[in-house]
N, C-alpha and C. Protein backbone atom coordinates (compact mmCIF):
# COMPACT_ATOMS: atom_id res chain seq x y z
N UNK A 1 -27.94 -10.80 -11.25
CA UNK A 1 -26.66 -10.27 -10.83
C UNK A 1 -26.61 -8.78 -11.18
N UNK A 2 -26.34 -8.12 -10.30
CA UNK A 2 -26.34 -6.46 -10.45
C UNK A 2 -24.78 -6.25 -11.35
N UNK A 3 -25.16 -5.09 -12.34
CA UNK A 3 -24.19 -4.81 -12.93
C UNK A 3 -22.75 -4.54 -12.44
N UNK A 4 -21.46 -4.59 -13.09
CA UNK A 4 -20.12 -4.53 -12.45
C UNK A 4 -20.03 -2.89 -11.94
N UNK A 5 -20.71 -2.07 -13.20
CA UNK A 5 -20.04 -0.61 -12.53
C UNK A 5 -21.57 0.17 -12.98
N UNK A 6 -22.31 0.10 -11.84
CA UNK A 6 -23.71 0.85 -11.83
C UNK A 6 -23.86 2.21 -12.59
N UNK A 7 -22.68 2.66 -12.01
CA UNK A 7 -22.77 4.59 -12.59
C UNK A 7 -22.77 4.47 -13.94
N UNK A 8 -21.79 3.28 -14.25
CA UNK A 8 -21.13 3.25 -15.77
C UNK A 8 -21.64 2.21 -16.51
N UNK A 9 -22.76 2.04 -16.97
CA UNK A 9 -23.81 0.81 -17.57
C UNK A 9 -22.99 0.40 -18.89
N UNK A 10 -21.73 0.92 -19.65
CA UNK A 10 -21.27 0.96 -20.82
C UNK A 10 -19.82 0.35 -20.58
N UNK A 11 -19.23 0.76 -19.41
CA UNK A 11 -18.10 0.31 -19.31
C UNK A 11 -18.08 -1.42 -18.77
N UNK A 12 -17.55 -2.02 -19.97
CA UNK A 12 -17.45 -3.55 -19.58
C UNK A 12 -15.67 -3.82 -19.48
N UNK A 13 -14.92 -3.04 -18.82
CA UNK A 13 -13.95 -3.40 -18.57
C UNK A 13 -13.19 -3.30 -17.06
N UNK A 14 -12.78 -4.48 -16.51
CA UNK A 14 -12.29 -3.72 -15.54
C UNK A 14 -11.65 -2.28 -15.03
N UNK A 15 -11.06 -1.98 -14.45
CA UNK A 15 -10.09 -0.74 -13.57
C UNK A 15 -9.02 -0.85 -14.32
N UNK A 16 -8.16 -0.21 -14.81
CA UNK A 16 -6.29 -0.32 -15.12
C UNK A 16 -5.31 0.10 -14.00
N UNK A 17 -4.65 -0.99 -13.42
CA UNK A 17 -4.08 -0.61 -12.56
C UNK A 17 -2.35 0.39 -12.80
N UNK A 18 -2.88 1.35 -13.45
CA UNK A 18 -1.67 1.93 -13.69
C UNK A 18 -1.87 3.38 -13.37
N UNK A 19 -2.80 3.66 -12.95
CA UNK A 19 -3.54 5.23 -12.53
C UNK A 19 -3.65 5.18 -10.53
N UNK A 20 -2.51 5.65 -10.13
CA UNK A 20 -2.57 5.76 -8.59
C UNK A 20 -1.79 6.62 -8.16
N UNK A 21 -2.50 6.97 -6.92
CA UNK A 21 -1.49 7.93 -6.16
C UNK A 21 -1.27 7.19 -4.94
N UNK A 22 -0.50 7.68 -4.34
CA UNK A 22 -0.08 7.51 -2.46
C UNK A 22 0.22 8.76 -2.05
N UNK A 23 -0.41 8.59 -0.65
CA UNK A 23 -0.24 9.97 -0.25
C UNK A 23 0.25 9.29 1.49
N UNK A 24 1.32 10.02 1.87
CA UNK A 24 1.41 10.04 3.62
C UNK A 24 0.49 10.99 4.09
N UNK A 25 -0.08 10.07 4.98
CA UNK A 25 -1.05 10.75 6.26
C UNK A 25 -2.33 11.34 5.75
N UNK A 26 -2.19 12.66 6.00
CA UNK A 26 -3.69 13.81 5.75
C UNK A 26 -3.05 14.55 4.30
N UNK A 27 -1.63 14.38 3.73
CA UNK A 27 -1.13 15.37 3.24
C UNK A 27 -1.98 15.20 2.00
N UNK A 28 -2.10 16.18 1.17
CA UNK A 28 -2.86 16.37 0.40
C UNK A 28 -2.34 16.34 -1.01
N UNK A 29 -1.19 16.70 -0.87
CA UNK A 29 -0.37 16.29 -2.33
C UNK A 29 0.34 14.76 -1.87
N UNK A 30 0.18 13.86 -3.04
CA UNK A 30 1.08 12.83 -3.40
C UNK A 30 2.04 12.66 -3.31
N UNK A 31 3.02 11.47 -2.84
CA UNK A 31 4.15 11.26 -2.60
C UNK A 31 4.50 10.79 -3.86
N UNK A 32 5.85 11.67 -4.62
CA UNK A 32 6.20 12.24 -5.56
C UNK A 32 6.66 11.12 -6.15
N UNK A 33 6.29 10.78 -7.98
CA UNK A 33 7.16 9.54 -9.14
C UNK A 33 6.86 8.32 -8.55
N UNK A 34 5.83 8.13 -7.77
CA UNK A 34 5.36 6.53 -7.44
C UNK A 34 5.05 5.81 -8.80
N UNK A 35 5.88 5.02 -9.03
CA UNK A 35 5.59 3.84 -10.44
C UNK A 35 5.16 2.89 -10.32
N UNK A 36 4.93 1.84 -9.02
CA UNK A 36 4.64 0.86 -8.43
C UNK A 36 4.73 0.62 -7.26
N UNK A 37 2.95 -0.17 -7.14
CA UNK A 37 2.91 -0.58 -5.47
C UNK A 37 2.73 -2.30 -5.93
N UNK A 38 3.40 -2.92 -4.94
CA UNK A 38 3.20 -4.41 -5.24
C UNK A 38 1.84 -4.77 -4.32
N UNK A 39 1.44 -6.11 -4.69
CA UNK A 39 -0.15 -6.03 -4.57
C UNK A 39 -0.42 -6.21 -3.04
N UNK A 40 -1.62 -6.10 -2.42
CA UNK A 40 -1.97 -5.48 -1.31
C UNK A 40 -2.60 -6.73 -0.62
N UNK A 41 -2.56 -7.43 0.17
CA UNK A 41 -2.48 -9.09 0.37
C UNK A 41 -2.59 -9.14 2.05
N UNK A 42 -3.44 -9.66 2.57
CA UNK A 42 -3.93 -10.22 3.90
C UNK A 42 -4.70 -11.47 3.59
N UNK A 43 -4.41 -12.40 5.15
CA UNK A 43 -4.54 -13.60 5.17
C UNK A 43 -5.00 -13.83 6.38
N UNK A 44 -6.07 -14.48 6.96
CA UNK A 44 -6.27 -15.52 8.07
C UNK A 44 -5.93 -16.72 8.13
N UNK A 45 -5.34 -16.88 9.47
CA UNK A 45 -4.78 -18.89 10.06
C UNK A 45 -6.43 -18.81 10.33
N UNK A 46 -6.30 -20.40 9.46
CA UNK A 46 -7.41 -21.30 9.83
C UNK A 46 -7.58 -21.84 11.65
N UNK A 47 -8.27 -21.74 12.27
CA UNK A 47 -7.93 -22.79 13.73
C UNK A 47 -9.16 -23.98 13.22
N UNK A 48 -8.49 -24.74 13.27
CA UNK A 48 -9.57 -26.36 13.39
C UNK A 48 -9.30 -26.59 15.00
N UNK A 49 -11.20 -27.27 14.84
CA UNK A 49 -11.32 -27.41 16.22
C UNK A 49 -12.06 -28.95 15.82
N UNK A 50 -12.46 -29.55 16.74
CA UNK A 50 -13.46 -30.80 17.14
C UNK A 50 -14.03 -30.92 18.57
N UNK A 51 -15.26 -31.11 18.42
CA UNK A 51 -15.98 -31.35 20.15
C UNK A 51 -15.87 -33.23 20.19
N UNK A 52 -15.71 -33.05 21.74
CA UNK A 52 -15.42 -34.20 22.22
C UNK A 52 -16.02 -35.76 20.75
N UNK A 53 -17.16 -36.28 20.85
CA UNK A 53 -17.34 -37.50 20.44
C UNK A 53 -17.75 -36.39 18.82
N UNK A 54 -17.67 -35.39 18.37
CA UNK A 54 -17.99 -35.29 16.75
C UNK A 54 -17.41 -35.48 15.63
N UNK A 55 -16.97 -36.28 14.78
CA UNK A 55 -16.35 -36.69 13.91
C UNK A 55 -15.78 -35.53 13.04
N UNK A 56 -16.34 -34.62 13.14
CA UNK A 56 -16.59 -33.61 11.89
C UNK A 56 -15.23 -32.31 12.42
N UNK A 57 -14.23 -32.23 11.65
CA UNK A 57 -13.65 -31.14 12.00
C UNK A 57 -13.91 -29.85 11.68
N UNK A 58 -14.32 -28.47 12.75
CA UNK A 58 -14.93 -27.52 12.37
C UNK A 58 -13.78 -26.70 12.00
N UNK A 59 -13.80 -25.72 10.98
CA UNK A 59 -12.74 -24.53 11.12
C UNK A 59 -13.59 -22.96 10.95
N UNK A 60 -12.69 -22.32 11.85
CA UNK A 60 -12.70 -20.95 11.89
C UNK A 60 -11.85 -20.05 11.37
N UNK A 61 -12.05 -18.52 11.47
CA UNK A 61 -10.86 -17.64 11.52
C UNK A 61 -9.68 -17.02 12.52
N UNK A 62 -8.53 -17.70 12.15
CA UNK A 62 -7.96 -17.30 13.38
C UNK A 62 -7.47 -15.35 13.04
N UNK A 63 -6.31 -15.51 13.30
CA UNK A 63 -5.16 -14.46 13.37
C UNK A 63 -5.36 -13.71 12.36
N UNK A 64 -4.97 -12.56 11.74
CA UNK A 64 -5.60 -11.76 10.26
C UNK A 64 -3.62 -11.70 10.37
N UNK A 65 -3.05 -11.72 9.22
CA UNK A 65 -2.14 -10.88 9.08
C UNK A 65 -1.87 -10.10 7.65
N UNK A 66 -1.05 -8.92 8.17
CA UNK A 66 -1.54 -7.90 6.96
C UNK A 66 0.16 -8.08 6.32
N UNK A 67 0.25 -8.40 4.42
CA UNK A 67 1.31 -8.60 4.31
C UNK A 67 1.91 -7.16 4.14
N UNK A 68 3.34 -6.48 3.77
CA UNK A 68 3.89 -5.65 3.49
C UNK A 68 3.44 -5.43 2.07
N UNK A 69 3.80 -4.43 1.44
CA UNK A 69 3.60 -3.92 0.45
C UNK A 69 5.20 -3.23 0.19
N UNK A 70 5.52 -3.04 -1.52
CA UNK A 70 6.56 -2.22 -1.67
C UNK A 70 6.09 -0.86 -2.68
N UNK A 71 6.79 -0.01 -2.48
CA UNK A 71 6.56 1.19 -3.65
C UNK A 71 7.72 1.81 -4.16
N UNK A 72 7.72 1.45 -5.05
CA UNK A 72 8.62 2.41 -6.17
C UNK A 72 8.70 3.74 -6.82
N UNK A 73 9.67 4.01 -6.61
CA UNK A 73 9.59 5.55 -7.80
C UNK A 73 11.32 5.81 -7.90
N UNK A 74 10.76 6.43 -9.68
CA UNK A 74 12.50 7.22 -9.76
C UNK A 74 12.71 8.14 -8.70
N UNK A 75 14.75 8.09 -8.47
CA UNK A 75 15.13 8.45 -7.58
C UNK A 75 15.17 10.06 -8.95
N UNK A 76 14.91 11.65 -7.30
CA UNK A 76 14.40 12.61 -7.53
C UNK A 76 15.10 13.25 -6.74
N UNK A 77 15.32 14.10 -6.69
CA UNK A 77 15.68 15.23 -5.18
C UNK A 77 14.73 15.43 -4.21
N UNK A 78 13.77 14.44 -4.44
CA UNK A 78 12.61 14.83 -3.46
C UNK A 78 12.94 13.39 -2.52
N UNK A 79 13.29 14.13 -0.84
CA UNK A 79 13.84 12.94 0.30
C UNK A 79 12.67 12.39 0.89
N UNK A 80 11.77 11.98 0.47
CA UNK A 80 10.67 11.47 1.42
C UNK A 80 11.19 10.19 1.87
N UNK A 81 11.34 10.05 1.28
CA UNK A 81 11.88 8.05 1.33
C UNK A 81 12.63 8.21 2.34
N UNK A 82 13.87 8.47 1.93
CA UNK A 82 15.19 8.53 2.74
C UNK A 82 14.71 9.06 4.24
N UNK A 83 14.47 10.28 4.02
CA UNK A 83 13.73 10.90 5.79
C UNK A 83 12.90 9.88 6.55
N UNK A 84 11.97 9.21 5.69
CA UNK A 84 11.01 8.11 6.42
C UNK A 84 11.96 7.38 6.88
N UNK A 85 12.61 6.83 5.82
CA UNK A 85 13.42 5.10 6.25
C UNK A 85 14.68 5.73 7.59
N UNK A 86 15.50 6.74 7.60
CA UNK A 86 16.20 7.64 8.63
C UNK A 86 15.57 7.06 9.83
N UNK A 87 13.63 7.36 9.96
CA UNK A 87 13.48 7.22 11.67
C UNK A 87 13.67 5.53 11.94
N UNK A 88 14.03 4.66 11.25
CA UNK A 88 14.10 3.22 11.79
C UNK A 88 15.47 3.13 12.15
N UNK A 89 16.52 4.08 10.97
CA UNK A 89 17.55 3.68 11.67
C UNK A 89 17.70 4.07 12.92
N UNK A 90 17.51 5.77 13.16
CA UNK A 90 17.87 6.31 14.10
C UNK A 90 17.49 5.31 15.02
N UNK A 91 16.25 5.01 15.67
CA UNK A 91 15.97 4.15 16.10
C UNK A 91 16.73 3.32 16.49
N UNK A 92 17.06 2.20 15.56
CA UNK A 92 17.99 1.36 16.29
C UNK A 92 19.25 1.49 16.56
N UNK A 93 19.82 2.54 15.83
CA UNK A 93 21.41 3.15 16.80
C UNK A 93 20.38 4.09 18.22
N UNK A 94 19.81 4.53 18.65
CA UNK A 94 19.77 5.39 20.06
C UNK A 94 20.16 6.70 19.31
N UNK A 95 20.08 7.13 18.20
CA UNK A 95 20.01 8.21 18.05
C UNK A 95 19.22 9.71 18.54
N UNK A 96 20.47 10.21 18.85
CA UNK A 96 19.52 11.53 20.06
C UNK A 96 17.84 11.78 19.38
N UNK A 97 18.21 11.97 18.26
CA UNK A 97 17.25 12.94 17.47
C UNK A 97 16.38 11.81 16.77
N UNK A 98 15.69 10.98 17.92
CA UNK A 98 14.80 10.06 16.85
C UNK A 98 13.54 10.33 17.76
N UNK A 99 13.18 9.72 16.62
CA UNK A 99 10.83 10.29 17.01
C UNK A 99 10.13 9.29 16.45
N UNK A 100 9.78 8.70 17.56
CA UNK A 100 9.06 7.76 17.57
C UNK A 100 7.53 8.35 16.92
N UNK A 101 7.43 9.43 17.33
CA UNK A 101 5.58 10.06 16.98
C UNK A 101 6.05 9.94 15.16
N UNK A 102 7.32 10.29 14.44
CA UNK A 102 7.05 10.22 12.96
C UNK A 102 7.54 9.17 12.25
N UNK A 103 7.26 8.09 12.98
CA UNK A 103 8.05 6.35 12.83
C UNK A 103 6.39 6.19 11.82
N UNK A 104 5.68 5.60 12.37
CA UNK A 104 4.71 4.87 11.87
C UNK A 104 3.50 6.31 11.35
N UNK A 105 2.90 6.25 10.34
CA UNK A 105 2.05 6.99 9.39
C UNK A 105 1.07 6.13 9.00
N UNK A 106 -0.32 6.81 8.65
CA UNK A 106 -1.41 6.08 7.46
C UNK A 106 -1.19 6.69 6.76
N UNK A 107 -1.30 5.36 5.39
CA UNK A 107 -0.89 5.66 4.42
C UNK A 107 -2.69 5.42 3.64
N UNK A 108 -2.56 6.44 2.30
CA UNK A 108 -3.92 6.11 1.79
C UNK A 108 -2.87 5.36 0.15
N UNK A 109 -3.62 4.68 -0.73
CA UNK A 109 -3.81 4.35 -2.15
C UNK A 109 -4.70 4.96 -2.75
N UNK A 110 -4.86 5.41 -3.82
CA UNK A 110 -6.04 5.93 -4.57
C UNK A 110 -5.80 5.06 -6.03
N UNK A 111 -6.80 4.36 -6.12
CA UNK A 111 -6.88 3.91 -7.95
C UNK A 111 -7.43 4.95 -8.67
N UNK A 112 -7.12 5.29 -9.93
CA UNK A 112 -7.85 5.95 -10.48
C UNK A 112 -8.34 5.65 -11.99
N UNK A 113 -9.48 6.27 -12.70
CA UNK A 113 -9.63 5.44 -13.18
C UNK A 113 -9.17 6.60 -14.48
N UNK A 114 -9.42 6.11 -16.01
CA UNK A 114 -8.52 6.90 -16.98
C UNK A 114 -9.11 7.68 -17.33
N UNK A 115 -10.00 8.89 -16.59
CA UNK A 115 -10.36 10.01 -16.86
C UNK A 115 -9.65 10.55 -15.22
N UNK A 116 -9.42 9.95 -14.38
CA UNK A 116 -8.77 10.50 -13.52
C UNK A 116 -9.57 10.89 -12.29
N UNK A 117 -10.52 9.89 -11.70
CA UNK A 117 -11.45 9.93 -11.08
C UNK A 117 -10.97 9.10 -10.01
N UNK A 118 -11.31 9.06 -8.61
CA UNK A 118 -10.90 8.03 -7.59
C UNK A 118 -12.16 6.89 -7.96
N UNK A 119 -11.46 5.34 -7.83
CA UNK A 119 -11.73 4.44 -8.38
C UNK A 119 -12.26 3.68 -6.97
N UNK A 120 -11.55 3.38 -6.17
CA UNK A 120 -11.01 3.03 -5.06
C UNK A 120 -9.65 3.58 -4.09
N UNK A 121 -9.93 3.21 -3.12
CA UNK A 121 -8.93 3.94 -2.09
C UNK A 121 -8.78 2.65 -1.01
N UNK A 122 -7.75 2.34 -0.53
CA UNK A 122 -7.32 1.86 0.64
C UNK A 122 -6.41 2.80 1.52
N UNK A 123 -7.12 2.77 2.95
CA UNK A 123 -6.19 2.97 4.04
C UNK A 123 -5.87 2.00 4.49
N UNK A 124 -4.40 1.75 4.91
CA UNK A 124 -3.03 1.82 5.42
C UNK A 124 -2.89 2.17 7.36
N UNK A 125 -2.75 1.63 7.62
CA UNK A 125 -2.93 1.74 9.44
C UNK A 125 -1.23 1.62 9.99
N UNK A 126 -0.67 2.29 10.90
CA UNK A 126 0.45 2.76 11.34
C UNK A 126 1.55 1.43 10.26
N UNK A 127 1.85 2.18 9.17
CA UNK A 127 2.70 1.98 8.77
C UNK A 127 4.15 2.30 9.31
N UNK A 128 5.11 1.36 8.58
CA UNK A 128 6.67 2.19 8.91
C UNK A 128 7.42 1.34 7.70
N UNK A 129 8.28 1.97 7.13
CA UNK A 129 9.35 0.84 5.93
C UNK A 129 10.29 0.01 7.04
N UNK A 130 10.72 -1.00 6.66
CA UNK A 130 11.62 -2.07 7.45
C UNK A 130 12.38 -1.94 6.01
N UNK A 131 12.46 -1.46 4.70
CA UNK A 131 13.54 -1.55 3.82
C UNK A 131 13.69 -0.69 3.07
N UNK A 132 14.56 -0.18 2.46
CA UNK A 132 14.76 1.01 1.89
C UNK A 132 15.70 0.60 0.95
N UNK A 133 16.26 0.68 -0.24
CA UNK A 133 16.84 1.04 -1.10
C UNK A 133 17.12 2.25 -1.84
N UNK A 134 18.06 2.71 -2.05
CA UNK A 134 18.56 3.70 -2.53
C UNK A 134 18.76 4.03 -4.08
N UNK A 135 18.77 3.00 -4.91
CA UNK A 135 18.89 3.10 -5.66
C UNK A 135 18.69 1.30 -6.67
N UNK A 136 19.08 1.09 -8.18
CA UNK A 136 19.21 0.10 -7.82
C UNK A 136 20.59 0.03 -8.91
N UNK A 137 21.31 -1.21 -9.96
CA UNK A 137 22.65 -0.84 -10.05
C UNK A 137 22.77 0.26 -10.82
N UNK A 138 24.00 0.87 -10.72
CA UNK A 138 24.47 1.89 -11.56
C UNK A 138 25.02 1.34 -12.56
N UNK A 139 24.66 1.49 -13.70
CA UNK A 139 25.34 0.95 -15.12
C UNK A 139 25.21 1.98 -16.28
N UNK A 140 26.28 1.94 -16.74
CA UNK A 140 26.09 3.25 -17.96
C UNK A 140 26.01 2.74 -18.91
N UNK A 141 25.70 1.64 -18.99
CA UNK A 141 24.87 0.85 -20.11
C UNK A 141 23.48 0.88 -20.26
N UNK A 142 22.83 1.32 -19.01
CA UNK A 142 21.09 1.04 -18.58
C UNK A 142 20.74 2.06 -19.58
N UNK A 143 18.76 1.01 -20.01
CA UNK A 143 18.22 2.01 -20.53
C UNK A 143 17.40 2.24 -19.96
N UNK A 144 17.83 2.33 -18.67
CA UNK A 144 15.85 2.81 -17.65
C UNK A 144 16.50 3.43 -16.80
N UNK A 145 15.71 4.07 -16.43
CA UNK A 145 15.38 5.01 -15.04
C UNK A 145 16.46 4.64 -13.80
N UNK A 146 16.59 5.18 -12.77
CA UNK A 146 17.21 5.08 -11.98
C UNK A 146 16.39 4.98 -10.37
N UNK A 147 15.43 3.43 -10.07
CA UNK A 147 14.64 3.42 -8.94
C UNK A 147 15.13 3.19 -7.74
N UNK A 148 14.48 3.59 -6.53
CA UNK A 148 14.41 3.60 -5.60
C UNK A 148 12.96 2.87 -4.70
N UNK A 149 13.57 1.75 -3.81
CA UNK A 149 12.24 1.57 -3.32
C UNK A 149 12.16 1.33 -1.53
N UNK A 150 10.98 1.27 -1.18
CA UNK A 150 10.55 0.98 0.10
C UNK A 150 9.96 -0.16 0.35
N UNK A 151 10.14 -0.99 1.11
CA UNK A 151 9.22 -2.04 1.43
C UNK A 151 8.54 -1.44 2.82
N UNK A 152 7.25 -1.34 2.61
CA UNK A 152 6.74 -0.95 4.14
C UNK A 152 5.32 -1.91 4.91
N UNK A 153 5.90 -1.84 5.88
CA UNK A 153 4.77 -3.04 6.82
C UNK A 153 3.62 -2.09 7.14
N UNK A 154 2.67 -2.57 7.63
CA UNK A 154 1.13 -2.24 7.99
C UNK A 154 0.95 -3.05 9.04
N UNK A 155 0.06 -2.94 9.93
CA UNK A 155 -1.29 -3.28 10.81
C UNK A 155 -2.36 -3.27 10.39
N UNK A 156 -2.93 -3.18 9.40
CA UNK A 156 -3.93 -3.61 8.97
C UNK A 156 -4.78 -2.31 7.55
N UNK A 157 -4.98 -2.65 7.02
CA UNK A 157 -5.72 -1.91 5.38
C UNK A 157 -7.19 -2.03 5.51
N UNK A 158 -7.83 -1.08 5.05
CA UNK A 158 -9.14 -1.45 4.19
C UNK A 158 -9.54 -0.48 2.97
N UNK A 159 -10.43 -0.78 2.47
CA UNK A 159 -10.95 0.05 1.55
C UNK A 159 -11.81 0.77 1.96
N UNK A 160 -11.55 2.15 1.70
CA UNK A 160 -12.07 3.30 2.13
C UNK A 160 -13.55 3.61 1.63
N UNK A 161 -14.75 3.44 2.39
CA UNK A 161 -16.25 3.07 1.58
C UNK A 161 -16.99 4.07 0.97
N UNK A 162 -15.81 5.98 1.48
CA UNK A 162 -16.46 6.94 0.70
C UNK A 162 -16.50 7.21 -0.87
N UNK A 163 -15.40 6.25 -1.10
CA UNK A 163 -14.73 6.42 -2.12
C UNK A 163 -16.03 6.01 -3.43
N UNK A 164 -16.98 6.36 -3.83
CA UNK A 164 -17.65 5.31 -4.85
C UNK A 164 -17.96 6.12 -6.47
N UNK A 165 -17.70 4.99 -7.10
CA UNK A 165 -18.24 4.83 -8.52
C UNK A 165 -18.84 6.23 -9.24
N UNK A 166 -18.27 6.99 -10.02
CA UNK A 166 -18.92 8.06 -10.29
C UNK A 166 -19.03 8.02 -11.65
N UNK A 167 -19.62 8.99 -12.46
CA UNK A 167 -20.19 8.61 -13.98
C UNK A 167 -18.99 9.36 -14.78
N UNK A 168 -18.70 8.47 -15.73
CA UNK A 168 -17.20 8.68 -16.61
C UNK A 168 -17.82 9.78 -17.21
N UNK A 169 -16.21 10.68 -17.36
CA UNK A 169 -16.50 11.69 -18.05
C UNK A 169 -16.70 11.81 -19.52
């Protein structure tokens, strides 16, 4: 069995999933106080088949579907969210001023690992949020943060294969 992390013959621990960025599109800086992405999940329908006199039921892969994902971050003065989630509404009121060309985006993930190295990467294929939250309750009792999140759908993800294994610093 070939080792877990080739570059890194010493490291016997997995990845920590607490080192990531997201970025919309090509942009090159990060979409700003991301605290959490919920986990990243696709599935194929089975099709069972049988030929005429064979006892034996065969199965295949049917349909792929790609589930949604959500992302979090404290609410900031920075409107990315809000502007994104804007083109669905506009959208469904007929709003003059809606654009379909800045509805759906690829989105990338970057893991990183705790020297701050890309770990892994998934692209994200014409995304769009179907949910938005603004906030979540207001209580002046809270001792946390004040989040905001997106739930956003996909067409389909993969892991990006440039992305590989480099030697810890």
């Amino acid at each position: 069995m070939p080792p877990p992390f080739p570059a890194n013959l010493s490291r016997n621990l997995p990845y920590l999933p607490i080192r990531f960025l997201l970025h919309w599109e090509q942009n090159p800086d990060p979409v700003a106080g991301i605290s959490k992405i919920t986990a990243l999940k696709r599935s194929s329908a089975v099709v069972e088949y049988r030929q005429g006199g064979d006892p034996l039921t065969r199965k295949g892969p049917g349909r792929t579907n790609y589930d949604p994902f959500t992302a979090e971050r404290g609410v900031t003065q920075d409107k990315d969210f809000i502007t994104w989630a804007d083109y669905v509404q506009k959208l469904d009121n007929g709003h003059p001023t809606t654009s379909l060309k800045n509805l759906r985006r690829d989105l990338t993930v970057t893991l990183l690992t705790e020297d701050g190295q890309a770990a892994m990467r998934w692209i994200f294929h014409r995304c769009w949020p179907s949910e938005f939250q603004a906030s979540a309750d207001l209580d002046a009792s809270a001792t946390t943060v004040l989040i905001e999140h997106m739930i956003i759908q996909n067409e389909g993800w993969e892991i990006d294969p440039t992305v590989t294994e480099q030697p810890e610093i």
